[in-house]
N, C-alpha and C. Protein backbone atom coordinates (compact mmCIF):
# COMPACT_ATOMS: atom_id res chain seq x y z
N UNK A 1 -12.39 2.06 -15.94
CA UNK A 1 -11.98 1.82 -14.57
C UNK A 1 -12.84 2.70 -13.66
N UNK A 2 -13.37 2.09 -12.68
CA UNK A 2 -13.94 3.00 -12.11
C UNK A 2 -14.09 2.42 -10.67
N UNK A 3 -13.71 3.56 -9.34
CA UNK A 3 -13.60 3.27 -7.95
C UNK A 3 -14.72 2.59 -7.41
N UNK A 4 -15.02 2.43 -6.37
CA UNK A 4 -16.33 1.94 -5.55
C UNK A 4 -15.92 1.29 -4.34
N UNK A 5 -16.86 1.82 -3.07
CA UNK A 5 -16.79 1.33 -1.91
C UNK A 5 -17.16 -0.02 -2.24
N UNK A 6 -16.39 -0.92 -1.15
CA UNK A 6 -16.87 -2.69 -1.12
C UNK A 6 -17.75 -2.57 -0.09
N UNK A 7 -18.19 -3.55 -0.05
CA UNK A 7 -19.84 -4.34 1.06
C UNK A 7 -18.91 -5.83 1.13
N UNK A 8 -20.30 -6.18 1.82
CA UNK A 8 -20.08 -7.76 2.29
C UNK A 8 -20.10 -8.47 1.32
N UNK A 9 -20.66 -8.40 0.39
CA UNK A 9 -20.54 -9.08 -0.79
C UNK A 9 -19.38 -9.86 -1.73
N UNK A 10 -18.64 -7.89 -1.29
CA UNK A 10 -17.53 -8.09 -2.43
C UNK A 10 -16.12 -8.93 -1.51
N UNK A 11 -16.27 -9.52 0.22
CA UNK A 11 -15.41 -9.68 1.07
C UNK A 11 -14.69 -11.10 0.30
N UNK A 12 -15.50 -11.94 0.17
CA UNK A 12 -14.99 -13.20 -0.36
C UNK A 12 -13.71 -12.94 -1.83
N UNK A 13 -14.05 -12.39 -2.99
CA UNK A 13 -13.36 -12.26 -4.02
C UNK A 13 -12.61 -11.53 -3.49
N UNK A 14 -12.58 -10.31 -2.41
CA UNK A 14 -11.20 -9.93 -1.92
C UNK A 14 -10.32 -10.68 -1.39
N UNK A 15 -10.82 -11.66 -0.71
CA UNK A 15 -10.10 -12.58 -0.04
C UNK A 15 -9.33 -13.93 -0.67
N UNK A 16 -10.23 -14.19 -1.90
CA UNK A 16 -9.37 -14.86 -2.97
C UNK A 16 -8.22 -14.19 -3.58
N UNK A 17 -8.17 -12.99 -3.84
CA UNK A 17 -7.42 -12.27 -4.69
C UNK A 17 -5.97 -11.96 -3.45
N UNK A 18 -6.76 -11.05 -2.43
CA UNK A 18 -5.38 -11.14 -1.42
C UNK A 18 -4.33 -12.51 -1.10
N UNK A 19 -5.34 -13.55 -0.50
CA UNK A 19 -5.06 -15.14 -0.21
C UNK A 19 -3.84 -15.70 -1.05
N UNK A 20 -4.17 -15.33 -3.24
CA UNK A 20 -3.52 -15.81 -3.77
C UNK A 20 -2.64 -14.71 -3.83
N UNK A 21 -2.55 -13.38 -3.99
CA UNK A 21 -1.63 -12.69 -4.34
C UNK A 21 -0.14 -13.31 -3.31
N UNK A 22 -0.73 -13.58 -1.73
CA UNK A 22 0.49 -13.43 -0.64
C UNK A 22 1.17 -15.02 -0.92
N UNK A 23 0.28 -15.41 -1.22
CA UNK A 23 0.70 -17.12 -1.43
C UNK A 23 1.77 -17.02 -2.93
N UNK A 24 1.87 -16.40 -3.88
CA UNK A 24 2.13 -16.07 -5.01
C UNK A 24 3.68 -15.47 -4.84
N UNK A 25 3.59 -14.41 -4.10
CA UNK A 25 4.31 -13.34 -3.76
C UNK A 25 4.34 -13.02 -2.40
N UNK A 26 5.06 -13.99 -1.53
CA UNK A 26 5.36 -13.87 -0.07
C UNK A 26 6.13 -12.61 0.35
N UNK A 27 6.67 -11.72 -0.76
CA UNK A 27 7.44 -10.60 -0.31
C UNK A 27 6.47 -9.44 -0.31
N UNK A 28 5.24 -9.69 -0.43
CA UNK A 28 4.12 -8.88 -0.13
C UNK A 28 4.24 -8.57 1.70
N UNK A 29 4.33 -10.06 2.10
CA UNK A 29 3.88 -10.13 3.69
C UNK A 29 4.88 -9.22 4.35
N UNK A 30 4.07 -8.49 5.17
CA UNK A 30 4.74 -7.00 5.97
C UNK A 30 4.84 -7.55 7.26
N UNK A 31 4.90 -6.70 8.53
CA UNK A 31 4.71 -7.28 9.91
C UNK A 31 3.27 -7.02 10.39
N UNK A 32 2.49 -6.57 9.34
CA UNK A 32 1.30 -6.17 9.84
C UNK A 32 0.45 -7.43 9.44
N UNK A 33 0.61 -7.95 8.38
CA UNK A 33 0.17 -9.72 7.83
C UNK A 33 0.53 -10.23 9.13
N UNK A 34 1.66 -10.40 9.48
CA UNK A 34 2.51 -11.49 10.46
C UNK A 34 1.36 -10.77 11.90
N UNK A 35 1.99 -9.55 12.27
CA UNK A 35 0.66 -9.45 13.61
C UNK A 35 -0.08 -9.80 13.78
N UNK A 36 -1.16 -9.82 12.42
CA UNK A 36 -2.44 -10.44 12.50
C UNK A 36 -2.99 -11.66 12.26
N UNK A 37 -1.57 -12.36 12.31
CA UNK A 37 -1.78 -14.05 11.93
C UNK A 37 -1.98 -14.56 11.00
N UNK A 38 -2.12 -13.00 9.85
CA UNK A 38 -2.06 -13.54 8.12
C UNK A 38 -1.40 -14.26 7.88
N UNK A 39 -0.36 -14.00 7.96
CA UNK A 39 1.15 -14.24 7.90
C UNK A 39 2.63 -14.97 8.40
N UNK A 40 2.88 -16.02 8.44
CA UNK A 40 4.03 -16.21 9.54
C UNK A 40 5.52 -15.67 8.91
N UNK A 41 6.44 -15.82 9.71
CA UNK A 41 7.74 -15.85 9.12
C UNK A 41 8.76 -15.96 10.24
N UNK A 42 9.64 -16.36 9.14
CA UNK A 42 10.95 -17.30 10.39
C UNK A 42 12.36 -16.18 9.44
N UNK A 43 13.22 -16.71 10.44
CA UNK A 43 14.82 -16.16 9.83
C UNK A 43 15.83 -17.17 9.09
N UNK A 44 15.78 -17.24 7.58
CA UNK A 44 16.66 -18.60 7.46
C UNK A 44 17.26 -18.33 7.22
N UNK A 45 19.05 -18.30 7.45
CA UNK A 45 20.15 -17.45 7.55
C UNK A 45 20.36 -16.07 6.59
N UNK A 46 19.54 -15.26 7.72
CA UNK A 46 19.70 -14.11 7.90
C UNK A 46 18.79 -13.57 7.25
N UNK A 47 17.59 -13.96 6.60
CA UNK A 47 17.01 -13.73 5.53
C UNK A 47 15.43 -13.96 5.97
N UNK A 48 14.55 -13.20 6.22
CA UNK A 48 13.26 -12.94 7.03
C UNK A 48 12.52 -13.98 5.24
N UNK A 49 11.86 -15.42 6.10
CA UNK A 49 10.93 -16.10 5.31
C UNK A 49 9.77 -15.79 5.38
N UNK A 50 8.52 -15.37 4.70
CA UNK A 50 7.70 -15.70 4.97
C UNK A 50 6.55 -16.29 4.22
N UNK A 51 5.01 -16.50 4.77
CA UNK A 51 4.22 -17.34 3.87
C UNK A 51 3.36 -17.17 4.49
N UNK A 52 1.99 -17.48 4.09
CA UNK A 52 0.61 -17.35 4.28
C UNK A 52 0.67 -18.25 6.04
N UNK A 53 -0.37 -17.79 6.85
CA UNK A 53 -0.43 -18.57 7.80
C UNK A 53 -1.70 -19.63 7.06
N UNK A 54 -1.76 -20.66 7.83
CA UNK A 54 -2.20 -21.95 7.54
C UNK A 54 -3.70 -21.06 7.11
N UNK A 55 -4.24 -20.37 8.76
CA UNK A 55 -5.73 -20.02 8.57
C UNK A 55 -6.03 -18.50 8.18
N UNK A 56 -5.18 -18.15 7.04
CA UNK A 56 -4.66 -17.21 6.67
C UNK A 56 -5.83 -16.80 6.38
N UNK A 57 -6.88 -17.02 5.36
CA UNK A 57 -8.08 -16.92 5.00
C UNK A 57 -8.99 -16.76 5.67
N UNK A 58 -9.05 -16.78 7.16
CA UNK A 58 -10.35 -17.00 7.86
C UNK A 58 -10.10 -15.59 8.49
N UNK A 59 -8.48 -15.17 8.67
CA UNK A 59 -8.31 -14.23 10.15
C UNK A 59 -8.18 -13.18 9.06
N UNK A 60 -8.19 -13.05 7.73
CA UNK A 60 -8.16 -11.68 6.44
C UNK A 60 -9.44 -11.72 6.51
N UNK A 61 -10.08 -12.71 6.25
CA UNK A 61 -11.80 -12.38 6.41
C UNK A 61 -12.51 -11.26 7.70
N UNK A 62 -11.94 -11.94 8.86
CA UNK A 62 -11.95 -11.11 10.06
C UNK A 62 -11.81 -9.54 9.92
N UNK A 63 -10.62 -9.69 9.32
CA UNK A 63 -9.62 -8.15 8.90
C UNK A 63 -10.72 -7.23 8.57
N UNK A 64 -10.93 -7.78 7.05
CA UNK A 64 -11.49 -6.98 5.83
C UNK A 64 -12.79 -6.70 6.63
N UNK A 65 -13.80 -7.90 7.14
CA UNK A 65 -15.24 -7.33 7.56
C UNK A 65 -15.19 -6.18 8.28
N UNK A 66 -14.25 -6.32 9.55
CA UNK A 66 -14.53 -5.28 10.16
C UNK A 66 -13.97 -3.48 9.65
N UNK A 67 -13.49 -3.75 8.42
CA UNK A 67 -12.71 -2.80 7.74
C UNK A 67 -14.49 -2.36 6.95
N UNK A 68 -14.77 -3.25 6.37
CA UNK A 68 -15.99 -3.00 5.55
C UNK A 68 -17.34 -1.91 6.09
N UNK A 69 -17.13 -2.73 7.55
CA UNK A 69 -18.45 -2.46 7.90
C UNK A 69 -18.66 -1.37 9.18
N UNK A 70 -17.40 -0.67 9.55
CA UNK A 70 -16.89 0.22 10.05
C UNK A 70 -16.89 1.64 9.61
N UNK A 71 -17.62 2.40 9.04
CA UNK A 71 -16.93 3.48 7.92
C UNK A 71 -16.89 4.84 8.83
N UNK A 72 -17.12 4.66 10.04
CA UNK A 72 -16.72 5.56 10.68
C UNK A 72 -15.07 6.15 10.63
N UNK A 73 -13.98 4.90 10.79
CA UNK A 73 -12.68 5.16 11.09
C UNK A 73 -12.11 3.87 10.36
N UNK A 74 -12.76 3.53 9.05
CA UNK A 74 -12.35 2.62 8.27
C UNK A 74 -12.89 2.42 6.54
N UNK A 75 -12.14 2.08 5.79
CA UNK A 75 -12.89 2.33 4.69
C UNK A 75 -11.90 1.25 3.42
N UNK A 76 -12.92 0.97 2.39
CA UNK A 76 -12.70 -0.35 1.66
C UNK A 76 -12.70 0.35 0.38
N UNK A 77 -12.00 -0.15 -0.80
CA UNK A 77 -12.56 0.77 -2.16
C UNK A 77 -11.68 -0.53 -2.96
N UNK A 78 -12.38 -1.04 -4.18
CA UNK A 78 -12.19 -1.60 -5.10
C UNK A 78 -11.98 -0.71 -6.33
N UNK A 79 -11.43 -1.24 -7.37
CA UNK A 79 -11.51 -0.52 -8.37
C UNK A 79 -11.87 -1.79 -9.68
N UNK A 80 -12.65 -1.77 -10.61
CA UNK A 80 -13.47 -2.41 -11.52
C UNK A 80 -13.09 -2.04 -12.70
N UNK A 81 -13.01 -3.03 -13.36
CA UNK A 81 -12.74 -2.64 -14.97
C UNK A 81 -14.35 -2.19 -15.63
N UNK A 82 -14.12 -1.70 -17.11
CA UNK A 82 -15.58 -1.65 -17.75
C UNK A 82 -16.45 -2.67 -17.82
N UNK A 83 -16.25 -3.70 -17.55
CA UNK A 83 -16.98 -5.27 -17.45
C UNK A 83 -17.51 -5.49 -15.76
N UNK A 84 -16.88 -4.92 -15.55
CA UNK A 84 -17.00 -4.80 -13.20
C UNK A 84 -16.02 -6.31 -12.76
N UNK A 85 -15.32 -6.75 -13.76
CA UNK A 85 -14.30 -7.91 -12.65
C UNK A 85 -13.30 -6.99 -12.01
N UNK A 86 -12.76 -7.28 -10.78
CA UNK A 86 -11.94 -6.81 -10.14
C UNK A 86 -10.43 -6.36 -10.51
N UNK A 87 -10.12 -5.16 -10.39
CA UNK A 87 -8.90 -4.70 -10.74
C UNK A 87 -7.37 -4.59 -9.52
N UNK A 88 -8.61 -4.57 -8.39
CA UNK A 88 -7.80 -4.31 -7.13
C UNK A 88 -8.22 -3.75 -5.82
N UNK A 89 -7.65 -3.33 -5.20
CA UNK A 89 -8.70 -2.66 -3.31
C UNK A 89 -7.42 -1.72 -2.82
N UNK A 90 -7.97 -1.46 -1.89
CA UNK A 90 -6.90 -0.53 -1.11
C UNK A 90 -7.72 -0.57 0.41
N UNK A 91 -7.22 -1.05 1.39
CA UNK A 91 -7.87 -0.38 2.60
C UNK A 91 -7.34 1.20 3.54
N UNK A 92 -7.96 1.83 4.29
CA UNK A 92 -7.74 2.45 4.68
C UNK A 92 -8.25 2.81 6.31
N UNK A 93 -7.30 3.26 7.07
CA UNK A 93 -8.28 3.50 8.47
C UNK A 93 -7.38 4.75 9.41
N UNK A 94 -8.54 5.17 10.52
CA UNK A 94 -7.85 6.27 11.29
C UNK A 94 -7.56 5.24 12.54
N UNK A 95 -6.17 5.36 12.94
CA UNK A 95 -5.15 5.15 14.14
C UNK A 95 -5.58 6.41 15.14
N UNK A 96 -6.12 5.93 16.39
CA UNK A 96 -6.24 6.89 17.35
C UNK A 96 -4.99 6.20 18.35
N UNK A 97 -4.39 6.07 18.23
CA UNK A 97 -3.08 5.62 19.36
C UNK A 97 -1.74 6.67 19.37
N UNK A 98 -1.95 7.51 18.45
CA UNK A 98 -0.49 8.73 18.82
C UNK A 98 -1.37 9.69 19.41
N UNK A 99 -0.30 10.90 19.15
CA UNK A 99 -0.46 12.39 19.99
C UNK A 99 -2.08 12.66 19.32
N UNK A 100 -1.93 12.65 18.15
CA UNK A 100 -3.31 13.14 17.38
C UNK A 100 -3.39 11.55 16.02
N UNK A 101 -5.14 11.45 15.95
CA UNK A 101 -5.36 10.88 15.01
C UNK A 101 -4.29 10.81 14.01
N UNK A 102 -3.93 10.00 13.25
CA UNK A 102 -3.21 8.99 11.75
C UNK A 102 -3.59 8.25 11.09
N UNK A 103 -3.70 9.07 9.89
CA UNK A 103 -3.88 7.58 8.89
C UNK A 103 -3.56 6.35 8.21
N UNK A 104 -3.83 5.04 8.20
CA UNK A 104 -2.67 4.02 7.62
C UNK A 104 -3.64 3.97 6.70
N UNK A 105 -2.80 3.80 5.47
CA UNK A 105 -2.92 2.93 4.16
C UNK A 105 -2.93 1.48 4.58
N UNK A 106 -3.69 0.79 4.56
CA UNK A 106 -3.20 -0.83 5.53
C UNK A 106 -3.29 -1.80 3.98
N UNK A 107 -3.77 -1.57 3.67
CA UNK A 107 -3.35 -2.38 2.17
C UNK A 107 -3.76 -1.60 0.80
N UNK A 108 -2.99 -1.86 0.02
CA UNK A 108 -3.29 -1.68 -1.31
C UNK A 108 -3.01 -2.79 -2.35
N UNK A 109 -3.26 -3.13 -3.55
CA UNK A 109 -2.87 -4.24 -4.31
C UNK A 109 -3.85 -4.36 -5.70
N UNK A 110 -3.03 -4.21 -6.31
CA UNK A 110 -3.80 -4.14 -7.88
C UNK A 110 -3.12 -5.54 -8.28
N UNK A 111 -3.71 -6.06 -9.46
CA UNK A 111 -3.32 -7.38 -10.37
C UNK A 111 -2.66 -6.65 -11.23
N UNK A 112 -1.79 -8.19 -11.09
CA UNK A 112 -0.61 -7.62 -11.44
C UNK A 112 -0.97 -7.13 -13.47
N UNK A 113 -2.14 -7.93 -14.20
CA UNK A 113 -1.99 -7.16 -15.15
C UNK A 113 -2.70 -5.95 -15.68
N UNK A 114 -3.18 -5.61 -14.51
CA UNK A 114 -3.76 -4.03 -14.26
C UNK A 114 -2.95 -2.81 -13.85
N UNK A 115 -1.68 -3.00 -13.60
CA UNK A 115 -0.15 -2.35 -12.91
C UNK A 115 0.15 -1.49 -14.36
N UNK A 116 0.43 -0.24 -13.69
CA UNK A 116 0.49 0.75 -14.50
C UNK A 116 -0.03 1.10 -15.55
N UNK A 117 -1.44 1.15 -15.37
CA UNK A 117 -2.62 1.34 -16.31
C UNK A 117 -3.41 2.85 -15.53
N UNK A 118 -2.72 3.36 -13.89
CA UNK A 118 -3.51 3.83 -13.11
C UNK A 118 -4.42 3.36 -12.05
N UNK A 119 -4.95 2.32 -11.47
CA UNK A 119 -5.01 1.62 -10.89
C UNK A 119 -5.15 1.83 -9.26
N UNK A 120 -3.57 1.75 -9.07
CA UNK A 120 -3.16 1.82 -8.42
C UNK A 120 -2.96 3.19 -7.52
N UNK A 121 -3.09 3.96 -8.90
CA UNK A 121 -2.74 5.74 -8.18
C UNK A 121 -4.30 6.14 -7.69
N UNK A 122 -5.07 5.65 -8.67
CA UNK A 122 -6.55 6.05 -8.22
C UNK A 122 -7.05 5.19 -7.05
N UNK A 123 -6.39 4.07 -6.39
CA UNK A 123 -6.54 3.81 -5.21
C UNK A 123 -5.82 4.52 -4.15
N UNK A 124 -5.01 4.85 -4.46
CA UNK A 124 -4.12 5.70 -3.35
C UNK A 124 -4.91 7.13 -3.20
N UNK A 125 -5.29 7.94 -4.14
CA UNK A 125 -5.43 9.51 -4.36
C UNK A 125 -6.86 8.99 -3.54
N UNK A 126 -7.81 8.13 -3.53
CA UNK A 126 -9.14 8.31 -2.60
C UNK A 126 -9.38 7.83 -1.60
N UNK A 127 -7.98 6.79 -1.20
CA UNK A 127 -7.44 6.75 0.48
C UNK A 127 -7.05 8.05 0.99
N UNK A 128 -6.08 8.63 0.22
CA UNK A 128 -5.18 9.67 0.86
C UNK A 128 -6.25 10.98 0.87
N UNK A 129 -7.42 11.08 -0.11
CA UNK A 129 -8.75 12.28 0.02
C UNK A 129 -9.52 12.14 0.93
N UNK A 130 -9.98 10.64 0.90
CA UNK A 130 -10.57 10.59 2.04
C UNK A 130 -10.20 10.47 3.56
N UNK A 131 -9.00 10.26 4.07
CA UNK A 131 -8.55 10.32 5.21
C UNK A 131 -8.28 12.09 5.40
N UNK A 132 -7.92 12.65 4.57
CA UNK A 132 -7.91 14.35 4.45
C UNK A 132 -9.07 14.79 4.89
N UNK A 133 -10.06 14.55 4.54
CA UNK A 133 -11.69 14.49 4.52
C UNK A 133 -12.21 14.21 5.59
N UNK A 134 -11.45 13.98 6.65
CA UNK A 134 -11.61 14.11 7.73
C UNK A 134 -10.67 13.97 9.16
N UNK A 135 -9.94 15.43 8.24
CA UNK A 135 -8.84 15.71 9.04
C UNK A 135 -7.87 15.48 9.51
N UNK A 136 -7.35 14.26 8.31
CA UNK A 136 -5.95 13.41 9.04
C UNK A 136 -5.13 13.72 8.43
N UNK A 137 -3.74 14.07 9.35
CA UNK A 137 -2.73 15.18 8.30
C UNK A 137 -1.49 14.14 7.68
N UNK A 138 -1.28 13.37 9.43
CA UNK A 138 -0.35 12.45 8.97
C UNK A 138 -1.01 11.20 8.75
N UNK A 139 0.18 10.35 7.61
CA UNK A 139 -0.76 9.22 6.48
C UNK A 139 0.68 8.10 6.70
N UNK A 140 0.36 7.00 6.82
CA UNK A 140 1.49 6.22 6.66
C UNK A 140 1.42 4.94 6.40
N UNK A 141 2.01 4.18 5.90
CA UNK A 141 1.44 2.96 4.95
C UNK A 141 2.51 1.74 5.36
N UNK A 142 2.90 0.63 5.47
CA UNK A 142 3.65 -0.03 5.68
C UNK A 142 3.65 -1.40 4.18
N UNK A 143 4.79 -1.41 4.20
CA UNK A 143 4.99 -2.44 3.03
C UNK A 143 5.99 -3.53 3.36
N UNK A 144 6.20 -4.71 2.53
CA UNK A 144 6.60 -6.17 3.26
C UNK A 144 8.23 -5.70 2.72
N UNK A 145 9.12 -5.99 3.44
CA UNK A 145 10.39 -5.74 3.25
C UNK A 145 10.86 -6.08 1.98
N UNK A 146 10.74 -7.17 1.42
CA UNK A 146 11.39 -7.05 -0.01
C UNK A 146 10.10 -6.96 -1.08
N UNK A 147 9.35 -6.00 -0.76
CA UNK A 147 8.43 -5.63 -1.89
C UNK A 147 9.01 -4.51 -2.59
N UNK A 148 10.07 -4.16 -3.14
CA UNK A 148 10.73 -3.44 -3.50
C UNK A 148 9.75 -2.71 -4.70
N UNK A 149 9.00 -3.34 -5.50
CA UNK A 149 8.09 -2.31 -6.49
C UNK A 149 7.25 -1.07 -5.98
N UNK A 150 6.62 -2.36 -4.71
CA UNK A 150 5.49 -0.98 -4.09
C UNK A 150 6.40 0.10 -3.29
N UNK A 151 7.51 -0.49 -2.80
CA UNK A 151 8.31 0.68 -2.11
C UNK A 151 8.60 1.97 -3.32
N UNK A 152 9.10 1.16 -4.10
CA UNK A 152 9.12 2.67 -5.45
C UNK A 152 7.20 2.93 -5.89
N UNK A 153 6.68 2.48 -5.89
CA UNK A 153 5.15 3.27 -6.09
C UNK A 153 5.16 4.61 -5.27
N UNK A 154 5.51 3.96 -3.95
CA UNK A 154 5.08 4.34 -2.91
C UNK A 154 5.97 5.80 -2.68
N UNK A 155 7.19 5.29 -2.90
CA UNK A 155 8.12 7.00 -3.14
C UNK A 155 8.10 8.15 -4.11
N UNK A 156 7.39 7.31 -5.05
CA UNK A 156 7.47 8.27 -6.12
C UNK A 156 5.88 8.85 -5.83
N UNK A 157 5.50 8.79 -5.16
CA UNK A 157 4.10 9.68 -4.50
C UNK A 157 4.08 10.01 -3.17
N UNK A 158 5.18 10.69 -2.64
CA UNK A 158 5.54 11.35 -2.30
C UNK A 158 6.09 10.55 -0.64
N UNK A 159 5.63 9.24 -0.48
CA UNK A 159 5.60 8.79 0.89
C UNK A 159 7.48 8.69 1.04
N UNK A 160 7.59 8.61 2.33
CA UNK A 160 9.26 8.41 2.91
C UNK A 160 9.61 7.58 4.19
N UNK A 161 10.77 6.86 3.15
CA UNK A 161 10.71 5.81 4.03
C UNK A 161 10.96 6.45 5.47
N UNK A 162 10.91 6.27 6.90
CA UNK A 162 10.95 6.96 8.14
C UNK A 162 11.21 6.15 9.62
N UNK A 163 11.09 4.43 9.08
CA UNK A 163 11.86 3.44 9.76
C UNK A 163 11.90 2.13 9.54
N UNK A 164 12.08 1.17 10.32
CA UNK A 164 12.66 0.30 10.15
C UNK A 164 11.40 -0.40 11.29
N UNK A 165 11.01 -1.69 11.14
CA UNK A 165 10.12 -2.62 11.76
C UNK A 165 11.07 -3.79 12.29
N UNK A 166 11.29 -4.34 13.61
CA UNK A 166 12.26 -5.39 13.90
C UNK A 166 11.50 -6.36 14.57
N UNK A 167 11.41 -7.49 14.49
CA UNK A 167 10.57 -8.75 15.55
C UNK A 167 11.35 -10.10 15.93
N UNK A 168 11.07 -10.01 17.14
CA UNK A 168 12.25 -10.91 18.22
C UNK A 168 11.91 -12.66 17.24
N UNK A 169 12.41 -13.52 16.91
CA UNK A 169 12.05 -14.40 16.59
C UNK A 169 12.66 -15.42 17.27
């Protein structure tokens, strides 16, 4: 297994892999999918639906490039098996909109039969080094409401939950 920054290259197979993961597993989709038009979702009694937006693929493409090709206040990392097929990504970027700079985790996502092999932690530990790496103290990550696994990933390394996301529908 081994880390590596993505390029333009690697944007497309990310975008297959994300595309099918959310289509697969709609309890992936957060409000940050839905903001960005990844994502839609409705309320069907009482119960937040959601699913890939139609041009779900074109506006993640959008996402990821400018994530790629940014490395000032943005940054991409795959992780590769010994063969180099894809194991998984993690994005990462600095938020200048509070009191002081923040870091979001804005995605992470390993396959699913790469899950608890490490993976996953070695995508997190060189988001969370490298946003350190240049001085970002607070780190915060958002996950899709009933993704209940990554919420336990995510606690048991140290993150806390700290609120609640609501959208007028």
């Amino acid at each position: 297994m081994e880390i590596q920054i993505t390029t333009k290259a690697d944007s497309k197979a990310l975008a297959d892999f994300f595309i099918g993961h959310i289509t697969a597993h709609p309890e992936y989709i957060s409000h940050g999918e839905i903001q960005m038009g990844v994502g839609e979702g409705e309320i069907v009694d009482g119960v937040l639906v959601a699913r890939p937006a139609p041009d779900a693929r074109e506006k993640w493409m959008k996402y990821i490039l400018m994530h790629i090709e940014d490395h000032s206040v943005a940054e991409v990392w795959k992780v590769v098996s010994d063969d180099g097929s894809l194991q998984g990504f993690c994005v990462a970027d600095i938020e200048e909109d509070g009191d002081v700079p923040f870091g979001m985790v804005c995605d992470i996502l390993v396959k699913e039969e790469y899950r608890g092999h490490g993976a996953g932690e070695a995508l997190l530990q060189t988001a969370i080094s490298w946003l350190r790496s240049r001085g970002v103290k607070d780190i915060y990550l958002e996950s899709g409401k009933n993704n209940h696994s990554a919420h336990r990933f995510f606690e048991k390394r140290g993150f806390s939950h700290v609120s609640e996301i609501y959208k007028l529908f």
